[in-house]
C-alpha atoms as a PDB file:
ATOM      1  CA  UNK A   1     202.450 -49.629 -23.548  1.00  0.00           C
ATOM      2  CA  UNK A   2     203.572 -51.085 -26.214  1.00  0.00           C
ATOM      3  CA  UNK A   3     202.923 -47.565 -28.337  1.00  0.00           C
ATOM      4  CA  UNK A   4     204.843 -45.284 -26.181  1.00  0.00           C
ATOM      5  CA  UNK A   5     207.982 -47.400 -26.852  1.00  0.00           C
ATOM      6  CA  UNK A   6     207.835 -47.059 -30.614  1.00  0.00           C
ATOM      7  CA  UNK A   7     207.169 -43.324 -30.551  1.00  0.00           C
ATOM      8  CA  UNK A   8     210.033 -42.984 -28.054  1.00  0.00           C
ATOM      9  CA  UNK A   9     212.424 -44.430 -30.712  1.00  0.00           C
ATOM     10  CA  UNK A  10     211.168 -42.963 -33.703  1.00  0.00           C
ATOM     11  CA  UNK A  11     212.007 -39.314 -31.216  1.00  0.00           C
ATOM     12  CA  UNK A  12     215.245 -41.005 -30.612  1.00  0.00           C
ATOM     13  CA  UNK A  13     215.825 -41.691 -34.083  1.00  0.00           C
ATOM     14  CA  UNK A  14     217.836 -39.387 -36.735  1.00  0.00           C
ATOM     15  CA  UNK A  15     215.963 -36.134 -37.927  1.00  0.00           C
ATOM     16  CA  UNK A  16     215.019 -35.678 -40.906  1.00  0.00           C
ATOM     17  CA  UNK A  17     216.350 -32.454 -41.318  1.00  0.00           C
ATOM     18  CA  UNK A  18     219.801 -29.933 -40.112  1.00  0.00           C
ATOM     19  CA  UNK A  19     218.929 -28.430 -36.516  1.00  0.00           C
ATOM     20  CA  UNK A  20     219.438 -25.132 -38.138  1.00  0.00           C
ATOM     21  CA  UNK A  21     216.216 -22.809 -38.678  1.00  0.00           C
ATOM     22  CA  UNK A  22     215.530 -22.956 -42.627  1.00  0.00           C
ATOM     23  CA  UNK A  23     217.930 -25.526 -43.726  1.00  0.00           C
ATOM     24  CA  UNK A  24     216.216 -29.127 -45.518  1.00  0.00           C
ATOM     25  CA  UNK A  25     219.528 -30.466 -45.442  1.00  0.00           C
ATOM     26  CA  UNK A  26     219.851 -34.324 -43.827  1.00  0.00           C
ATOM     27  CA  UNK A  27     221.953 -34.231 -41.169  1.00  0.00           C
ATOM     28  CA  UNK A  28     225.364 -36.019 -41.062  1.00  0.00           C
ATOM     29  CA  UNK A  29     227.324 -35.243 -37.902  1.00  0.00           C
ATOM     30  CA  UNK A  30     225.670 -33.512 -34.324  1.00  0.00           C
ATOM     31  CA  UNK A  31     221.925 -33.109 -36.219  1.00  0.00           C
ATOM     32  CA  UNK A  32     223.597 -30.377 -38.651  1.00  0.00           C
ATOM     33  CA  UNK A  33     224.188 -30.660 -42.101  1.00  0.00           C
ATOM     34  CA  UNK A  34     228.127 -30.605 -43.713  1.00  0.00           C
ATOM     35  CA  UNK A  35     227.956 -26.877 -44.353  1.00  0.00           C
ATOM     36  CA  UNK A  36     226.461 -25.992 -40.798  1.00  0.00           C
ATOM     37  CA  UNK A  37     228.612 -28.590 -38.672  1.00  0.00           C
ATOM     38  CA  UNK A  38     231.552 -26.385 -40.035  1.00  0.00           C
ATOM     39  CA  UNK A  39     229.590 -23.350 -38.822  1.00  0.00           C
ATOM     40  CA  UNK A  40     229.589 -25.078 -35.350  1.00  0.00           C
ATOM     41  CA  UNK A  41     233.042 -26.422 -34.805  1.00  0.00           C
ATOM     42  CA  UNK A  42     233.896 -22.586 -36.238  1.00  0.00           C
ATOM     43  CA  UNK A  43     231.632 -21.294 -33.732  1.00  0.00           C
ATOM     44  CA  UNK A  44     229.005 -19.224 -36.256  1.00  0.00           C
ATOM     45  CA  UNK A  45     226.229 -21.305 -34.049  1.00  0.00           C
ATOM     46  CA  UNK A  46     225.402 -22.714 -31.092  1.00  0.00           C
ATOM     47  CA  UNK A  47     224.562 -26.632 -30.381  1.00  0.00           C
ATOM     48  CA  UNK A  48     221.135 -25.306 -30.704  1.00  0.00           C
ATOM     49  CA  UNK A  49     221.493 -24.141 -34.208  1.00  0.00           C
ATOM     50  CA  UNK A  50     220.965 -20.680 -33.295  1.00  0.00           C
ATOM     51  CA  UNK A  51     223.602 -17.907 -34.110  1.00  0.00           C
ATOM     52  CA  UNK A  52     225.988 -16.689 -31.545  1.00  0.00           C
ATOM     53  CA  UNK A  53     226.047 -13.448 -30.168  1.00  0.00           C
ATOM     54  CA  UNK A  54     229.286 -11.872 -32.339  1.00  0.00           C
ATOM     55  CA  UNK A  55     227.918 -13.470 -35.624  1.00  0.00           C
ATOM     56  CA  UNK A  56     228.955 -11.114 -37.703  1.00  0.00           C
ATOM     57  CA  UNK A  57     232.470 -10.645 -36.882  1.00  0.00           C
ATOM     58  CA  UNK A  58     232.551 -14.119 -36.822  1.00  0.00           C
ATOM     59  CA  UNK A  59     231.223 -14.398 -40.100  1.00  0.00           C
ATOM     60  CA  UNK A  60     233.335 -12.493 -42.175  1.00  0.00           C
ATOM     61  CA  UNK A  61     236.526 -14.669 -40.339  1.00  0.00           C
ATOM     62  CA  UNK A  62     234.881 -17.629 -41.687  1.00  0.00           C
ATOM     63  CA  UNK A  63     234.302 -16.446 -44.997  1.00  0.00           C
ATOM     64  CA  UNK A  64     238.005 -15.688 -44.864  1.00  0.00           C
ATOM     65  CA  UNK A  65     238.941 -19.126 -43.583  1.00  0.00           C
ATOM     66  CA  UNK A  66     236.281 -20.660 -46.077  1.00  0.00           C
ATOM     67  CA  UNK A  67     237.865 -19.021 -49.303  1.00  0.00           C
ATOM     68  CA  UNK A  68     241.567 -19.951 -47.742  1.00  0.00           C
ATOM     69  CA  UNK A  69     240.597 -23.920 -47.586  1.00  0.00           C
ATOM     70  CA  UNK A  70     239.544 -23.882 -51.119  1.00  0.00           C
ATOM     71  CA  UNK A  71     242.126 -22.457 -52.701  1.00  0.00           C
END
């Protein structure tokens, strides 16, 4: 009993990694990493990690909006 509960927290836990297919990044805010959260709240990917269905136009926006920020 007493083993179920400590590898139900250690599930609960933080990952160790971004939810994102690939990336070894820790995660800081939702499971992704910095550069992928932005991805999400700029809606490149899903809360899955996976990419949504106009990626690409999306994409080239947020390369746009990226390159904008910095400068």
């Amino acid at each position: 009993m007493g083993d179920n509960n400590k590898k139900k927290q250690k599930e609960e836990s933080g990952a160790l990694h971004c939810k994102v297919k690939g990336c070894k990044h820790s995660p800081s805010k939702f499971s992704f990493c910095t550069e992928h959260f932005d991805q999400f709240k700029f809606g490149l990917i899903n809360k899955n990690g996976e990419p949504c269905m106009d990626f690409e136009k999306k994409e080239a926006q947020y390369k746009i909006h990226k390159e904008s920020k910095s400068a």
